[in-house]
N, C-alpha and C. Protein backbone atom coordinates (compact mmCIF):
# COMPACT_ATOMS: atom_id res chain seq x y z
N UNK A 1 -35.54 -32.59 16.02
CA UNK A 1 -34.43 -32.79 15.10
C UNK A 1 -34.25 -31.57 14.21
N UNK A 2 -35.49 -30.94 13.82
CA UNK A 2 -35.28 -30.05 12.89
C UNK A 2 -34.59 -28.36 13.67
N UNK A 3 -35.78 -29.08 14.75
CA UNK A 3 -35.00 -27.12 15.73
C UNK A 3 -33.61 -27.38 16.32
N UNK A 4 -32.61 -28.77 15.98
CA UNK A 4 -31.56 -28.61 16.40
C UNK A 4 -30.36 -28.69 15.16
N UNK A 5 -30.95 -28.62 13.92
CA UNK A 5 -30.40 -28.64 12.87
C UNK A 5 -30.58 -27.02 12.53
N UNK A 6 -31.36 -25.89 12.77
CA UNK A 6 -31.76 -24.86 12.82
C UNK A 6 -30.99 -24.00 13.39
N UNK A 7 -30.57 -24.55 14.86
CA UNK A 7 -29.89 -23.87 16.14
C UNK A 7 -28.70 -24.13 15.98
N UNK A 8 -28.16 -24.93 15.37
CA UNK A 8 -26.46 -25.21 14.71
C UNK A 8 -26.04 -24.53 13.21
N UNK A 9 -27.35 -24.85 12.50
CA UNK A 9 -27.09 -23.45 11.25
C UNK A 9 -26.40 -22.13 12.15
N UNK A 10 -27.69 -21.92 13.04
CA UNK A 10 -27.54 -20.21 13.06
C UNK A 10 -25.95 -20.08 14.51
N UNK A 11 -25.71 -21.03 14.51
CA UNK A 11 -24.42 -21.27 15.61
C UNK A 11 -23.51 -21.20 15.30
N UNK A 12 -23.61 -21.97 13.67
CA UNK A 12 -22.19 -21.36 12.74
C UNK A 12 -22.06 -20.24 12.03
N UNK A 13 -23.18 -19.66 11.90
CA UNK A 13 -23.43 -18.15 11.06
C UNK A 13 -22.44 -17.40 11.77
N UNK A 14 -23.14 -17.57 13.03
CA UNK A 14 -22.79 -16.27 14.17
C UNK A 14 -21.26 -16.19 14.84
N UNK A 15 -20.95 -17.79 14.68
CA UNK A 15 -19.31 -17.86 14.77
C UNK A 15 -18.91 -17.27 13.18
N UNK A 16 -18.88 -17.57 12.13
CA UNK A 16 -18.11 -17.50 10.97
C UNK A 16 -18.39 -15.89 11.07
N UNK A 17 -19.62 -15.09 11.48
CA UNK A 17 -19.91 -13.35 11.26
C UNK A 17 -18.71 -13.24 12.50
N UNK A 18 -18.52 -13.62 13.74
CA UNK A 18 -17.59 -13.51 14.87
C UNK A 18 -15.97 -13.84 14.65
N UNK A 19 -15.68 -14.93 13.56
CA UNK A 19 -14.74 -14.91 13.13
C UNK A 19 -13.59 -14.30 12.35
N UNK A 20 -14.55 -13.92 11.11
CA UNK A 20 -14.05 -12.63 9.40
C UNK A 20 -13.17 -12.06 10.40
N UNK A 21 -14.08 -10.65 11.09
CA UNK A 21 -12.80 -9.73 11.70
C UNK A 21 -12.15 -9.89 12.74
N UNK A 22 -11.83 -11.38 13.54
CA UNK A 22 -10.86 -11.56 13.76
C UNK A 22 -10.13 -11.96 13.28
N UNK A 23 -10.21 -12.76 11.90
CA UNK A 23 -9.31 -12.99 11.29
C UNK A 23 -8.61 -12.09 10.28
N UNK A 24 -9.60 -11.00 9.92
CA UNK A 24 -9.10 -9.54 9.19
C UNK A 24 -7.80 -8.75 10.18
N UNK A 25 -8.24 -9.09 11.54
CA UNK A 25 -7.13 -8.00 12.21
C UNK A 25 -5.98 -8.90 12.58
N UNK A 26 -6.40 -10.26 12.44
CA UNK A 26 -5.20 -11.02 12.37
C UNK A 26 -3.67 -10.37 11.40
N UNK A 27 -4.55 -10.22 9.95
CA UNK A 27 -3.92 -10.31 9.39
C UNK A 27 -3.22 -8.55 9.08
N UNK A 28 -4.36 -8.12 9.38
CA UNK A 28 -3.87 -6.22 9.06
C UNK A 28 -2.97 -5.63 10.23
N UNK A 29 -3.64 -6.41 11.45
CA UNK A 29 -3.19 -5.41 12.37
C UNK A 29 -1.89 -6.68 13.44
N UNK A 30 -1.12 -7.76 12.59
CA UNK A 30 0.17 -7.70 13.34
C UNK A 30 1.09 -7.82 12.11
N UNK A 31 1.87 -7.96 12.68
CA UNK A 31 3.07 -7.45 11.71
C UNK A 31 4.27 -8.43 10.96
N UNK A 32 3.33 -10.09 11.15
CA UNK A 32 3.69 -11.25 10.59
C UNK A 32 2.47 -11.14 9.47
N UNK A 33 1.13 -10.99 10.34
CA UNK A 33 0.29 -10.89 8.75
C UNK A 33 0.57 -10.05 8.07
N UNK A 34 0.61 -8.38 8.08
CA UNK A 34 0.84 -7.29 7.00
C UNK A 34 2.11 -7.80 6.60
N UNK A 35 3.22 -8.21 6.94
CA UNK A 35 4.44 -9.05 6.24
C UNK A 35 3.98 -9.91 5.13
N UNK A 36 2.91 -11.20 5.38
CA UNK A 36 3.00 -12.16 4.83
C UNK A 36 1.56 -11.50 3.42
N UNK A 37 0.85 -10.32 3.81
CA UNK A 37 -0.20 -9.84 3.14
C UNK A 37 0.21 -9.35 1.80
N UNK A 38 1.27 -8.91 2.13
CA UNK A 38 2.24 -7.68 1.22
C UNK A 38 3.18 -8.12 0.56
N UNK A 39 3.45 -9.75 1.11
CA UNK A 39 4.53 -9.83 -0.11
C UNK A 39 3.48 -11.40 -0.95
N UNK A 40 2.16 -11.58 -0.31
CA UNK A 40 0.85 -12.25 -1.46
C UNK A 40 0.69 -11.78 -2.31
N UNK A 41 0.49 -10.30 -2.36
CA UNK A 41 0.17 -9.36 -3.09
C UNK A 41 1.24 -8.87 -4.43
N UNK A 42 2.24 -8.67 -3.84
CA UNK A 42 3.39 -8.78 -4.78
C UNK A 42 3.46 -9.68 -5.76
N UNK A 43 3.88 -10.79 -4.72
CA UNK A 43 3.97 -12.30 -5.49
C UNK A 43 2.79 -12.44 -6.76
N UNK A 44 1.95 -12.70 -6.59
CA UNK A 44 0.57 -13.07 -6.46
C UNK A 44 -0.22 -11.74 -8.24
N UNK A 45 0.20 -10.63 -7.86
CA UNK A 45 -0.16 -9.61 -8.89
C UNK A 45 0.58 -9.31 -10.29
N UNK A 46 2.08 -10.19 -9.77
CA UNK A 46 2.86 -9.65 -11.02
C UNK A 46 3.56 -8.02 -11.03
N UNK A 47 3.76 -7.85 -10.15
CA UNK A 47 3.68 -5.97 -10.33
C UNK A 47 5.53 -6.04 -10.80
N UNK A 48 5.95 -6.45 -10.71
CA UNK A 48 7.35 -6.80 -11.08
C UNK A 48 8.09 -5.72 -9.87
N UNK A 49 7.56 -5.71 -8.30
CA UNK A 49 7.97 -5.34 -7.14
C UNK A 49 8.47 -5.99 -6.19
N UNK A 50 9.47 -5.59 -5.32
CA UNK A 50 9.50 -6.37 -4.28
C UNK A 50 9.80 -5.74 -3.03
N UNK A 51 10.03 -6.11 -2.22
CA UNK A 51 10.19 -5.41 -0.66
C UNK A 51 11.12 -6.75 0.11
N UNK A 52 12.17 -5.61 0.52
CA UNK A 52 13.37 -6.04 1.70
C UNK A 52 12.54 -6.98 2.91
N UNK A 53 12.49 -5.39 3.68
CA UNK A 53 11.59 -5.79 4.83
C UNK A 53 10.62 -5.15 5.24
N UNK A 54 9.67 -5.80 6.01
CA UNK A 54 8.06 -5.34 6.15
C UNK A 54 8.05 -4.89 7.71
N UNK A 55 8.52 -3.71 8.48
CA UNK A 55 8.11 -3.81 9.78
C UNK A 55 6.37 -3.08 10.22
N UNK A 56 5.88 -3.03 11.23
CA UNK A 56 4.56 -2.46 11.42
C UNK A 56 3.62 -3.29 10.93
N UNK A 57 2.20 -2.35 10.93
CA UNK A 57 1.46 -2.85 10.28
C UNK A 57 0.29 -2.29 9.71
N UNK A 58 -0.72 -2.52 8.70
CA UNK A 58 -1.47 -1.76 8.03
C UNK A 58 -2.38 -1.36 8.46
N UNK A 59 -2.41 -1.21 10.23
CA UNK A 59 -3.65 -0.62 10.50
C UNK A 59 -2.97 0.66 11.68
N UNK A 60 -1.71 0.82 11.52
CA UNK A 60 -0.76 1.73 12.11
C UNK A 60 0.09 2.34 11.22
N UNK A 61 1.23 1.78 11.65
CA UNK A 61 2.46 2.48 10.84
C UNK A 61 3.07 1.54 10.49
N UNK A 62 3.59 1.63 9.34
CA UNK A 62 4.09 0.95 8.06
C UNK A 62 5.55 1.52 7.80
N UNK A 63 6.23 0.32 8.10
CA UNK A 63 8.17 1.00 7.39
C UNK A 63 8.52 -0.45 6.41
N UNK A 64 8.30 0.22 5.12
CA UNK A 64 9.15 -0.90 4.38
C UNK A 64 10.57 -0.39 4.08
N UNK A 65 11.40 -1.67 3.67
CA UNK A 65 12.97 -1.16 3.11
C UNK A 65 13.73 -2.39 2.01
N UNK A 66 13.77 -1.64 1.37
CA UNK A 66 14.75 -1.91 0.07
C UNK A 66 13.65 -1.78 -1.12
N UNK A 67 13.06 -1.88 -0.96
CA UNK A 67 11.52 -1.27 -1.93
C UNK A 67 11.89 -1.22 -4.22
N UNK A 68 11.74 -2.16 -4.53
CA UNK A 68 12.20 -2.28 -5.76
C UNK A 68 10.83 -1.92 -6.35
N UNK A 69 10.80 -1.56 -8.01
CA UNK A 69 9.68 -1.20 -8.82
C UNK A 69 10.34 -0.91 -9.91
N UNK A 70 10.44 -2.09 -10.88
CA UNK A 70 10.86 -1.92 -11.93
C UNK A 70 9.54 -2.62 -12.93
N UNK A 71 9.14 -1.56 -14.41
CA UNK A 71 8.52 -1.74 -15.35
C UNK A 71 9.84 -1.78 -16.59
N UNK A 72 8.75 -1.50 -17.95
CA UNK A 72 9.37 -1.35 -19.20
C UNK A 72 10.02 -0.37 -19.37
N UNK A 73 9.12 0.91 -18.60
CA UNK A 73 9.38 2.12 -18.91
C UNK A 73 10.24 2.68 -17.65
N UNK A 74 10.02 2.04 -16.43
CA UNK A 74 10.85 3.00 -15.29
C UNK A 74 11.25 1.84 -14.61
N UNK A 75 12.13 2.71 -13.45
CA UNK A 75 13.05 1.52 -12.64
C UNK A 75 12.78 2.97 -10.91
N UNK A 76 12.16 2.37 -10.14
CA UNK A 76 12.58 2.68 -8.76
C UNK A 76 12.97 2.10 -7.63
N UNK A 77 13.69 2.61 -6.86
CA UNK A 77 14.49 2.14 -5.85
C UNK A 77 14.43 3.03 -4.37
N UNK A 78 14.11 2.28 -3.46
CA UNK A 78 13.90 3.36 -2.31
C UNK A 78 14.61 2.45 -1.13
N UNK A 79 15.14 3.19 -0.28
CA UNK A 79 15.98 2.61 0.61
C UNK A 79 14.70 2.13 1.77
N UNK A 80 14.10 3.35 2.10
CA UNK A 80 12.96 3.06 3.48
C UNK A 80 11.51 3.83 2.78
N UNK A 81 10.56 3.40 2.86
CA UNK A 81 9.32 4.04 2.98
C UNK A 81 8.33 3.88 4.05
N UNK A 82 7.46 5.07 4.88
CA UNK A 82 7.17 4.93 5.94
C UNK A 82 5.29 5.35 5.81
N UNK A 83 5.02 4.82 6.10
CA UNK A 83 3.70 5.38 5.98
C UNK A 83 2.50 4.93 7.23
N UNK A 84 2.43 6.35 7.82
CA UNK A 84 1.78 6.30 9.26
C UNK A 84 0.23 6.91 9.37
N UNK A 85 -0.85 5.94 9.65
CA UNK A 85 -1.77 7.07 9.25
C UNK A 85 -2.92 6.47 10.65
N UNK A 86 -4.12 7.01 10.56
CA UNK A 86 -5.05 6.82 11.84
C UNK A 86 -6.76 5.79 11.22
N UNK A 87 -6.28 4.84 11.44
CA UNK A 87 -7.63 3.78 10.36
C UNK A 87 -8.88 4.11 11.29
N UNK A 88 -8.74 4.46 12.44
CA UNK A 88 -10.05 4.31 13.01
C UNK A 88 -10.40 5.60 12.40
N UNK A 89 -9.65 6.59 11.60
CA UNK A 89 -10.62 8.14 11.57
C UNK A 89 -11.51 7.78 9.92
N UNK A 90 -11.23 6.48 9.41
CA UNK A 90 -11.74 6.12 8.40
C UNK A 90 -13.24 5.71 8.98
N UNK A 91 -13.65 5.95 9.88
CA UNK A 91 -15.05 5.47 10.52
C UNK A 91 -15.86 6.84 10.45
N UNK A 92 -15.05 7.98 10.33
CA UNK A 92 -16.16 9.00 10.08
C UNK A 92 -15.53 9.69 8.48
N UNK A 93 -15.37 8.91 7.72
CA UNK A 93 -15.06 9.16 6.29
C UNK A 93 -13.56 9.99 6.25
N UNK A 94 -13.09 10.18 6.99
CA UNK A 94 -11.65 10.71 6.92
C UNK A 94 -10.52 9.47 6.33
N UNK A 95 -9.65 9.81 5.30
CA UNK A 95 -8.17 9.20 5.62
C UNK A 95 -7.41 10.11 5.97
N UNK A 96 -7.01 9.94 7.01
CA UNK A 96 -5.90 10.32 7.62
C UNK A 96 -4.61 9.69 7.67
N UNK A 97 -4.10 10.54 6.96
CA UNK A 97 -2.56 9.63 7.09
C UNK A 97 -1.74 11.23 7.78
N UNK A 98 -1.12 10.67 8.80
CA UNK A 98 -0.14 11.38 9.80
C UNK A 98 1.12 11.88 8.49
N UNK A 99 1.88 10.56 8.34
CA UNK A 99 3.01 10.84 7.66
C UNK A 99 3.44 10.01 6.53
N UNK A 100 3.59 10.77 5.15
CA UNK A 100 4.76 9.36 4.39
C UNK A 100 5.42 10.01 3.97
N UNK A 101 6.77 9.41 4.39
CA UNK A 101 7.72 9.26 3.81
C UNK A 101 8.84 8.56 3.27
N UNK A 102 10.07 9.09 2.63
CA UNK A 102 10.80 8.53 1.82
C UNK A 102 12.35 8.80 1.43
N UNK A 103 12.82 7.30 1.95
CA UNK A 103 14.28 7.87 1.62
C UNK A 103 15.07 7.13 0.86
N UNK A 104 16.30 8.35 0.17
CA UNK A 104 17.38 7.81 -0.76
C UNK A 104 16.37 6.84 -2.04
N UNK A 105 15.40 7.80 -2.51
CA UNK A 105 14.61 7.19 -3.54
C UNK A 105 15.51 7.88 -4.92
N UNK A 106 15.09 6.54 -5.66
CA UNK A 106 16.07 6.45 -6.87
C UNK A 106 15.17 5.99 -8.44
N UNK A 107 14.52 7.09 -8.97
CA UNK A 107 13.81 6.99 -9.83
C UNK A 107 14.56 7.05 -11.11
N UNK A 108 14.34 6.30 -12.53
CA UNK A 108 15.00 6.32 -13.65
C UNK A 108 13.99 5.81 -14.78
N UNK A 109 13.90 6.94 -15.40
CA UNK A 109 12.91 6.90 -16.76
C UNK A 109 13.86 5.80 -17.68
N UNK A 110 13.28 4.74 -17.91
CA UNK A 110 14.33 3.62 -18.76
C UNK A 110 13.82 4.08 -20.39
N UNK A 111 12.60 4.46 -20.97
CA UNK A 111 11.98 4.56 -22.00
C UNK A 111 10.82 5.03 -22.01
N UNK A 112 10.12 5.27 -22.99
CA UNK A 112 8.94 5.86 -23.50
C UNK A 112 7.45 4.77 -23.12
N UNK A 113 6.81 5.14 -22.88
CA UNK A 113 5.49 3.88 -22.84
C UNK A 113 4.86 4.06 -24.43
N UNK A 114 5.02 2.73 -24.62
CA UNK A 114 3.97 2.65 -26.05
C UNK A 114 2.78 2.93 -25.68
N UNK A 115 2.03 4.02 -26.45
CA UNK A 115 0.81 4.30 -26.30
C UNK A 115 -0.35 3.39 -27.74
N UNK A 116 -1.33 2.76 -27.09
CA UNK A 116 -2.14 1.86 -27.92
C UNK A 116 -2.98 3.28 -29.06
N UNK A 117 -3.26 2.92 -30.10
CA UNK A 117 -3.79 4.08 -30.76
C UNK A 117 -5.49 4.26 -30.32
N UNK A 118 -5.72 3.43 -29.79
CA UNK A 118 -6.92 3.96 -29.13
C UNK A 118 -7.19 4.06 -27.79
N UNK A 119 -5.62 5.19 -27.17
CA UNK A 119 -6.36 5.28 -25.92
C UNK A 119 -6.95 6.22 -25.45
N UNK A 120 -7.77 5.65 -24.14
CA UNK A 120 -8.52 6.87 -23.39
C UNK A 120 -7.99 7.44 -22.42
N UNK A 121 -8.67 8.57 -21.90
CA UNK A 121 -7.94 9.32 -20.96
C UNK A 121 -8.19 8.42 -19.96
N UNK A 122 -7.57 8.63 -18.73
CA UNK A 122 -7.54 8.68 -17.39
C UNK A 122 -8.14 10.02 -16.41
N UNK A 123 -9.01 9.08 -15.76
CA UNK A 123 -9.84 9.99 -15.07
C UNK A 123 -9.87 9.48 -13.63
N UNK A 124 -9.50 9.90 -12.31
CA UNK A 124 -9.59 10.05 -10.97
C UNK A 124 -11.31 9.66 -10.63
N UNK A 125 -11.29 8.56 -9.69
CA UNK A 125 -12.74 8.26 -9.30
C UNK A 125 -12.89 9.00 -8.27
N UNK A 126 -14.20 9.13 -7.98
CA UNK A 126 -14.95 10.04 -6.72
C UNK A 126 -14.54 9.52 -5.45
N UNK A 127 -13.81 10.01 -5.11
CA UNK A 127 -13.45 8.60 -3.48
C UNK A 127 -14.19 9.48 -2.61
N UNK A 128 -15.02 9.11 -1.63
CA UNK A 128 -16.56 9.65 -0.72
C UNK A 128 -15.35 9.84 0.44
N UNK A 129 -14.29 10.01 0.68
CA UNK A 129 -13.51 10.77 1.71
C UNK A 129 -12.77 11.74 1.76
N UNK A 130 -13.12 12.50 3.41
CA UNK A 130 -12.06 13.94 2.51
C UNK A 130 -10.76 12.93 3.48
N UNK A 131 -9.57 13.54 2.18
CA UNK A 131 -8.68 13.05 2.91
C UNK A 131 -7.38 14.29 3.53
N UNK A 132 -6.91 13.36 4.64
CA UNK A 132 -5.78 14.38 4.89
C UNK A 132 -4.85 13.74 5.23
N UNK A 133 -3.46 14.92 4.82
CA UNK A 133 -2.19 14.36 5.09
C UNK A 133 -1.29 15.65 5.54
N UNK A 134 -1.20 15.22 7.03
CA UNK A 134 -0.14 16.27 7.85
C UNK A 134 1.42 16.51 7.69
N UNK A 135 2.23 15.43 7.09
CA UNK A 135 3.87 15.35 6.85
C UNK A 135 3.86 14.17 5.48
N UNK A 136 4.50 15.29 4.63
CA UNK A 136 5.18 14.64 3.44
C UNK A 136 6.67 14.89 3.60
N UNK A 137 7.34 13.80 3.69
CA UNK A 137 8.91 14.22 3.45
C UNK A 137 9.54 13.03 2.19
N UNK A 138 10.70 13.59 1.45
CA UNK A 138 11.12 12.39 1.13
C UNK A 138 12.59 13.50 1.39
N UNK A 139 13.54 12.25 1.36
CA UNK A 139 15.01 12.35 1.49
C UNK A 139 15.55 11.76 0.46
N UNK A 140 16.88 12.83 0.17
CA UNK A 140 17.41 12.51 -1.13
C UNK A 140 16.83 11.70 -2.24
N UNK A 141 16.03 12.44 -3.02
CA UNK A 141 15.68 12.34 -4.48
C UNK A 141 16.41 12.12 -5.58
N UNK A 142 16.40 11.57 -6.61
CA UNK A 142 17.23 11.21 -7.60
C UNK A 142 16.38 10.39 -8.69
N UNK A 143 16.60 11.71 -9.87
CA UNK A 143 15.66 11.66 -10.67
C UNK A 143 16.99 11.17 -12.02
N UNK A 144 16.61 10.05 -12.78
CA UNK A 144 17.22 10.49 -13.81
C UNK A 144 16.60 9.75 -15.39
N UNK A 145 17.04 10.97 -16.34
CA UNK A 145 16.26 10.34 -17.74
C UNK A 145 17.56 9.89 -18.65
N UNK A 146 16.91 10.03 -19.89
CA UNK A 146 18.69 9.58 -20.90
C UNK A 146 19.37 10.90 -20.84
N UNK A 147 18.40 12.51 -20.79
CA UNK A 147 19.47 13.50 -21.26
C UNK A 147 19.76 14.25 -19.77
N UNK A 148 18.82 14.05 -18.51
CA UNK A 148 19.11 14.45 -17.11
C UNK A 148 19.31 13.74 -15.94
N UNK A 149 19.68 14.44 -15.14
CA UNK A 149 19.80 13.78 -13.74
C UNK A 149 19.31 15.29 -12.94
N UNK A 150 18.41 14.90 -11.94
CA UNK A 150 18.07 15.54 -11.37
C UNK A 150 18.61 15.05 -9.52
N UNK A 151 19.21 15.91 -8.48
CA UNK A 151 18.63 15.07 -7.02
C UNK A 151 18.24 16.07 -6.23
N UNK A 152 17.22 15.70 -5.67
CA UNK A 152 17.07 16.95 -4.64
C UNK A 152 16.84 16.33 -3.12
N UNK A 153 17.49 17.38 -2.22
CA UNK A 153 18.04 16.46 -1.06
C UNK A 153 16.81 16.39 -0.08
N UNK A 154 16.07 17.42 0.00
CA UNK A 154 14.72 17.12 1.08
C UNK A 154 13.71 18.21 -0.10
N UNK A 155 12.69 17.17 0.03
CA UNK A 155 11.32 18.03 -0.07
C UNK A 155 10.22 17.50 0.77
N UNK A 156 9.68 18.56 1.28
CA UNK A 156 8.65 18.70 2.60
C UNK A 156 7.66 19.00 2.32
């Protein structure tokens, strides 16, 4: 009784350790889960973001569109964002991302950020990868504050 209460413990271990990453690539690597992942996350965080549509997926290539991001202080707007990169080169400490890019992005400084009187700096953590990135593009830029407008049509 006991060595078959033993042999069913370790029966479900080894399914539930056999399960996680299929159910991780369920969700990363088709393109109903990275859909339904990405707008949890949204929903779910408060970021006051949202996204059109979700094609691809997060363990390939990634095209979102209509891409909203509005705070206190700024308002952005992007027609498509694309972001293509290689997850398996994350197995020998590389990120590799192929390409991101971006189009008919529409940035607008709305105001100033209140700064708390005791703040601290911001400091960049040690991330243990070298990373690389082969193609930056964005298309038509459009920058604007209360006293400018800036657009610039490709930067590479």
């Amino acid at each position: 009784m006991i060595k078959s209460i033993g042999s069913r413990l370790a029966l479900v271990a080894i399914l539930i350790i056999l399960l996680v990453p299929l159910v991780v690539f369920g969700v990363l690597g088709t393109e109903s889960g990275t859909d339904w992942l990405i707008r949890q996350i949204l929903r779910t965080e408060n970021l006051g973001a949202s996204v059109g549509k979700v094609e691809g997926t997060l363990l390939d290539r990634l095209v979102l569109t209509n891409v909203l991001y509005r705070s206190e202080t700024e308002q952005v707007a992007l027609d498509t964002f694309s972001f293509d990169w290689n997850a398996l080169a994350l197995l020998t400490g590389t990120l590799h991302v192929r390409t991101i890019s971006a189009t008919h992005m529409f940035v607008e400084k709305l105001g100033e950020p209140e700064t708390p009187e005791t703040a601290t700096e911001f400091s960049v953590p040690a991330i243990p990868l070298k990373i690389q990135l082969d193609h930056l593009e964005l298309l038509k830029l459009r920058y604007k504050d209360k006293e400018t407008e800036t657009l610039v049509e490709r930067l590479q």
